[in-house]
N, C-alpha and C. Protein backbone atom coordinates (compact mmCIF):
# COMPACT_ATOMS: atom_id res chain seq x y z
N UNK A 1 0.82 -1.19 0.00
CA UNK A 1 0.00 0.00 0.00
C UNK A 1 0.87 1.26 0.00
N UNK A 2 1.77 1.01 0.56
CA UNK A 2 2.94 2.45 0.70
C UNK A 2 3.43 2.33 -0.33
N UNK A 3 3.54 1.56 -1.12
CA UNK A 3 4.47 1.80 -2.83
C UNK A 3 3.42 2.57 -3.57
N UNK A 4 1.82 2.08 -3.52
CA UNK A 4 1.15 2.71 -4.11
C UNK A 4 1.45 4.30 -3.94
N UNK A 5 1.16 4.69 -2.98
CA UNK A 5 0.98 6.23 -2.52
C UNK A 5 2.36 6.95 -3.01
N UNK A 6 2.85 5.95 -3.11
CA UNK A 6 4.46 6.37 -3.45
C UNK A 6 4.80 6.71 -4.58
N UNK A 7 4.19 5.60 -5.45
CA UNK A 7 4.33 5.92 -6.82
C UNK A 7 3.41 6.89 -7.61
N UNK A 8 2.13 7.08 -7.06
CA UNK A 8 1.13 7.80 -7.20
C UNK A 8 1.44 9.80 -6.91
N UNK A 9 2.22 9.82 -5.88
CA UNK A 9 2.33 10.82 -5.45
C UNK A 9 3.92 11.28 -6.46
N UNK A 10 4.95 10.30 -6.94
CA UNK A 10 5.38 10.73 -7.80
C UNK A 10 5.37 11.11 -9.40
N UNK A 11 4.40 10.36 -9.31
CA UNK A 11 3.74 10.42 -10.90
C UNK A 11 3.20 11.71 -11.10
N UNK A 12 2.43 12.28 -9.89
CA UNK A 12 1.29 13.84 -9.90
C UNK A 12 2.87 14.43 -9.82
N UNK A 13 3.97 14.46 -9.33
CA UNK A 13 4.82 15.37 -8.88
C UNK A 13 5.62 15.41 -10.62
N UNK A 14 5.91 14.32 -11.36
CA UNK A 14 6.17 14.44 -12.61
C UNK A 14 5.52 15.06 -13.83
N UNK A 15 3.78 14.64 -13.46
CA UNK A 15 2.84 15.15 -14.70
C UNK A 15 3.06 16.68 -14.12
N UNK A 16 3.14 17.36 -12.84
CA UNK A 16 3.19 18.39 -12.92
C UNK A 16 4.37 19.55 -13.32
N UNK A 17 5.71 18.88 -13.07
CA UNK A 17 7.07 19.43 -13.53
C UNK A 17 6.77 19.35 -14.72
N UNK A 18 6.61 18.05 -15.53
CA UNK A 18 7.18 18.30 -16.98
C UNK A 18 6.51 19.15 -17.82
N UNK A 19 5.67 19.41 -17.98
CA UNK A 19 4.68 20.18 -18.62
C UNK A 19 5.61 21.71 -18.88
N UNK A 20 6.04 21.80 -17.67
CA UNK A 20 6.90 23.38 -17.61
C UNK A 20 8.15 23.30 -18.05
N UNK A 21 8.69 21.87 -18.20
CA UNK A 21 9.74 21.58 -18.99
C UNK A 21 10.01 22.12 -20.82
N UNK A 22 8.80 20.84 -20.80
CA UNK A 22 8.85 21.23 -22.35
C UNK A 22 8.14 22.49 -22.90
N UNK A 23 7.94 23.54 -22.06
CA UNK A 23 7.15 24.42 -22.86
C UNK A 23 8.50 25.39 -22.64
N UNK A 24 9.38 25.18 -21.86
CA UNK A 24 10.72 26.04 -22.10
C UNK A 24 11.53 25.30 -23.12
N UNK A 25 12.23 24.55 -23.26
CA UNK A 25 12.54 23.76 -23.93
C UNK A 25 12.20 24.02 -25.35
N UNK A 26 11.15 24.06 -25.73
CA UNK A 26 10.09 24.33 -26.84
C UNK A 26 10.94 25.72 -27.75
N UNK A 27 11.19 26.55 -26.94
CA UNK A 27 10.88 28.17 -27.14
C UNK A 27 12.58 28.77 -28.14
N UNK A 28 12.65 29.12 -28.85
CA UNK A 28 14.07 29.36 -29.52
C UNK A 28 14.51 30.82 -28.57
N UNK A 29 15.76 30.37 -28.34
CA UNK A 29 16.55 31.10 -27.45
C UNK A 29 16.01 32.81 -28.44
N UNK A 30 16.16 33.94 -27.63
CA UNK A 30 15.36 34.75 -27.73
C UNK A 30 16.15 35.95 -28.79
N UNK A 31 17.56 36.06 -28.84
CA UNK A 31 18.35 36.46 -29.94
C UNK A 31 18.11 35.84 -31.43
N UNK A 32 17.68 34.77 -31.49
CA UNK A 32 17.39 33.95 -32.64
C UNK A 32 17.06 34.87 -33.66
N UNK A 33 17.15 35.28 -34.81
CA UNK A 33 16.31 35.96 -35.46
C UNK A 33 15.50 34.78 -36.44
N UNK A 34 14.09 35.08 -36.58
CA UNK A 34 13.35 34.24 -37.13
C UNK A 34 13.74 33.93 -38.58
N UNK A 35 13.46 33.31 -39.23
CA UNK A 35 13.90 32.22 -40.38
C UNK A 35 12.40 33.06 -41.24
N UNK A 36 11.92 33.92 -41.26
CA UNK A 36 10.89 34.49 -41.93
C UNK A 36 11.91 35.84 -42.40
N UNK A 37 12.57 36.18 -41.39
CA UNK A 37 13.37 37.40 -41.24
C UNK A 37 14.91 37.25 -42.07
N UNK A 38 15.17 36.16 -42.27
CA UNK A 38 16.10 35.88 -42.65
C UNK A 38 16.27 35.91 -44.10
N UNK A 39 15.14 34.96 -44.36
CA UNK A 39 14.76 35.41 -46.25
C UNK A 39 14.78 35.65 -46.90
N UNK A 40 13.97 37.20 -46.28
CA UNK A 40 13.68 38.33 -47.03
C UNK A 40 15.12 39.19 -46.41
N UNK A 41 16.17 38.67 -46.10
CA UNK A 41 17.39 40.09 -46.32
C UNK A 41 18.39 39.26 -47.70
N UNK A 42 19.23 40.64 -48.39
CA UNK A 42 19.45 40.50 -49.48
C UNK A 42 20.84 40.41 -48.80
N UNK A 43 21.33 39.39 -49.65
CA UNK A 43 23.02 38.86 -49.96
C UNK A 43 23.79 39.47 -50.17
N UNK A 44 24.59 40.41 -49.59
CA UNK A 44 25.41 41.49 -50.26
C UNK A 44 27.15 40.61 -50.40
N UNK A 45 27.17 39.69 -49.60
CA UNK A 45 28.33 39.02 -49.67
C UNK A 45 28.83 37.87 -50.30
N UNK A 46 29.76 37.43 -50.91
CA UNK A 46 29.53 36.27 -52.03
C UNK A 46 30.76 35.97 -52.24
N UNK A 47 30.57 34.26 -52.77
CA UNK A 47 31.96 33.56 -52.49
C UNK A 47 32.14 33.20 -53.90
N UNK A 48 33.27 33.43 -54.24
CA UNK A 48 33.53 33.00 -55.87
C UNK A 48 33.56 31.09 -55.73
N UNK A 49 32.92 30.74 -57.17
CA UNK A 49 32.55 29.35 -56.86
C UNK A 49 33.92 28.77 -57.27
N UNK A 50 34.54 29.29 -58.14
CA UNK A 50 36.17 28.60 -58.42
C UNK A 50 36.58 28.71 -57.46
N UNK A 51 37.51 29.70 -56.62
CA UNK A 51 38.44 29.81 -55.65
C UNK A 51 37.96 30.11 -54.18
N UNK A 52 36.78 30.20 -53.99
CA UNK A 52 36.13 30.48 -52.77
C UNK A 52 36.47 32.04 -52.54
N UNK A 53 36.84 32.95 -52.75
CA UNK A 53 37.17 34.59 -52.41
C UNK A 53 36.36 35.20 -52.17
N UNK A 54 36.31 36.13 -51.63
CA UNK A 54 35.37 37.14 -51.05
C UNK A 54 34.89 37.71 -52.60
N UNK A 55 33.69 38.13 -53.09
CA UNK A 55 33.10 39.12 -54.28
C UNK A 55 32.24 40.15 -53.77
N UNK A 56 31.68 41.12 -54.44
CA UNK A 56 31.35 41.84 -54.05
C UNK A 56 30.09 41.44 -54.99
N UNK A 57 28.86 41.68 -54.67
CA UNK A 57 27.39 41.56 -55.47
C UNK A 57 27.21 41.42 -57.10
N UNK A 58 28.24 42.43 -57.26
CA UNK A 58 28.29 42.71 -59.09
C UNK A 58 28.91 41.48 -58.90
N UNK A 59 30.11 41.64 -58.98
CA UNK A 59 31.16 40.28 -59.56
C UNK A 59 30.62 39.20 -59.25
N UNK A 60 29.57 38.87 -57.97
CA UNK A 60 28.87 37.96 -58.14
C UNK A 60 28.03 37.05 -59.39
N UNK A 61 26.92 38.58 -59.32
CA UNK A 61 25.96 38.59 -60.59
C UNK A 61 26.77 38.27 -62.26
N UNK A 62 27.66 38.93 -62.18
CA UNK A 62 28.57 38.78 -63.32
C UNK A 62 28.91 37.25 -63.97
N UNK A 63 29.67 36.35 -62.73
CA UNK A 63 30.10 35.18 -62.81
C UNK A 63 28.63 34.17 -63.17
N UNK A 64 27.57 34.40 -62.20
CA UNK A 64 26.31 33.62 -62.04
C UNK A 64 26.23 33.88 -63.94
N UNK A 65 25.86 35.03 -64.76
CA UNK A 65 26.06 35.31 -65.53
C UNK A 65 26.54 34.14 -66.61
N UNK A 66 27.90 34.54 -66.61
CA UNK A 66 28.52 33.79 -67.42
C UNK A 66 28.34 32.70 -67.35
N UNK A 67 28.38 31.55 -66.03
CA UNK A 67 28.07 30.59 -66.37
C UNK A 67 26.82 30.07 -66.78
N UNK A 68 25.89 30.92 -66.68
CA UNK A 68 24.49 30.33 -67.39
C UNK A 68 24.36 30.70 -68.82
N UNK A 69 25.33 31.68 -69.05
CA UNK A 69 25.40 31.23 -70.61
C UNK A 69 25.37 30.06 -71.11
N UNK A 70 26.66 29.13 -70.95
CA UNK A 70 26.82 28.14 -71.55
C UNK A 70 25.49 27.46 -71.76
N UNK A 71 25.84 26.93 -72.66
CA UNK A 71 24.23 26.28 -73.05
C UNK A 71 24.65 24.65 -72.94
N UNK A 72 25.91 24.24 -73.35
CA UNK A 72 26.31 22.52 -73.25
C UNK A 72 26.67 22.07 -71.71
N UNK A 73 26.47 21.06 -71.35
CA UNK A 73 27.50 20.30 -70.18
C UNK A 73 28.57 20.26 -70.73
N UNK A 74 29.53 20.21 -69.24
CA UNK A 74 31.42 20.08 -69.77
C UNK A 74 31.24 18.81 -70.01
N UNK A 75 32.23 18.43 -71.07
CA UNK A 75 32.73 17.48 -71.78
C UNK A 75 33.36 16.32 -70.45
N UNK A 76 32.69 15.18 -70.84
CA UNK A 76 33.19 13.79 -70.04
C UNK A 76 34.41 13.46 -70.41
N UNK A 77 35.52 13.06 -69.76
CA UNK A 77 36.57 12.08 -70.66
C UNK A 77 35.81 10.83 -71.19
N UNK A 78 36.58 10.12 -71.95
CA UNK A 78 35.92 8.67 -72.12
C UNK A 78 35.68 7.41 -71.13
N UNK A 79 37.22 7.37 -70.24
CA UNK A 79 37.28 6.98 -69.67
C UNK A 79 36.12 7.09 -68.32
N UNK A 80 35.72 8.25 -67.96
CA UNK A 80 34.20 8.29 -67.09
C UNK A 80 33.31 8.18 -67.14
N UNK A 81 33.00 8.41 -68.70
CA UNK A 81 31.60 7.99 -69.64
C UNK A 81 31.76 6.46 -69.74
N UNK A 82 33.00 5.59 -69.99
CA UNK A 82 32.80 4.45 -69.58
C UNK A 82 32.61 3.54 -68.40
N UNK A 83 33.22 4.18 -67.59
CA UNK A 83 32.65 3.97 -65.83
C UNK A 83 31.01 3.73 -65.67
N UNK A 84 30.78 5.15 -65.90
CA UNK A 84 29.34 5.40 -66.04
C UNK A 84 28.46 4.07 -66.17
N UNK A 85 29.16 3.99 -67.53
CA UNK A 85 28.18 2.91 -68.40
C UNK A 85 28.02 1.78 -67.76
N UNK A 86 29.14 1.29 -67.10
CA UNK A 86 29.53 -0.17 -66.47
C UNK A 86 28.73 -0.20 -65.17
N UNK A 87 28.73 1.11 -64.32
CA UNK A 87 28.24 1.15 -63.22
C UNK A 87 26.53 0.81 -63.48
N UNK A 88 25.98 1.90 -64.40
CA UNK A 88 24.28 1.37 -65.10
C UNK A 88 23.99 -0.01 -65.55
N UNK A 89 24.63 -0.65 -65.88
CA UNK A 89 24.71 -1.94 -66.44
C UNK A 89 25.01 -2.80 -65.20
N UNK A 90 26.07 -2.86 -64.19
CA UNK A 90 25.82 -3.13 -62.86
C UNK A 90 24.31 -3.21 -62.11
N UNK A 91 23.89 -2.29 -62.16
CA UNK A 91 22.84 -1.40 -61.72
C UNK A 91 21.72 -2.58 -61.97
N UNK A 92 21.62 -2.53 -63.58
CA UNK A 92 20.52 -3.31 -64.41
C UNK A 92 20.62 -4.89 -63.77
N UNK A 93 22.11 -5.24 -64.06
CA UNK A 93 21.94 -6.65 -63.65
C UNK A 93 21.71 -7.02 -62.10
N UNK A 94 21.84 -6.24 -60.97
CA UNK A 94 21.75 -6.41 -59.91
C UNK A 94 20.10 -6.61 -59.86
N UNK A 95 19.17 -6.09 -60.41
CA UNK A 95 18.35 -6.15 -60.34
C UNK A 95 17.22 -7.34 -60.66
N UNK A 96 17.95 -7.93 -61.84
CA UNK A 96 17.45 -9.23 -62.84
C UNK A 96 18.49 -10.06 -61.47
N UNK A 97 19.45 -10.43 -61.69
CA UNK A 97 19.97 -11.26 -60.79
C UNK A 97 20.20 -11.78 -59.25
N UNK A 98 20.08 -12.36 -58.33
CA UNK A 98 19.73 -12.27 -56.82
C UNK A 98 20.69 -12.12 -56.09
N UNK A 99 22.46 -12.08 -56.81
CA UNK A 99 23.34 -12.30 -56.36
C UNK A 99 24.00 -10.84 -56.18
């Protein structure tokens, strides 16, 4: 009978702590700036995609630029285009076969 009361009286003492747990817990530390806020601010800083360097917005826009010109993919060697091929064909037979 004393385990009952025991366990009973810790259970009300738990349902009542945790509740206040997780509603702190819950809450993003209060410096956070919201992810709505974040969004909508504009990029003024920018990393060159070749060498990683600091750019400035233009030279950004510039590079983004140029590379969407190109209209082809870079050229495969042969040797990777044959990889490729072997790996898909792998691929295929793994599938037909159980081994």
């Amino acid at each position: 009978m004393k385990n009952h009361k025991l366990v009973l009286i810790l259970s009300l003492c738990i349902a009542w702590i945790l509740p206040g747990i997780t509603k702190v817990a819950a809450l993003p530390p209060p410096e956070d700036i919201p992810e709505e806020i974040l969004r909508t601010q504009i990029i003024t800083e920018a990393r060159s995609p070749y060498d990683g360097s600091p750019l400035t917005a233009a030279e950004y826009a510039e590079i983004q630029a140029r590379l969407s010109e190109r209209g082809f993919a870079p050229e495969l060697s042969p040797k990777l285009k044959h990889l490729i091929a072997l790996l898909g064909l792998r691929k295929f037979l793994k599938t037909i076969t159980p081994l």
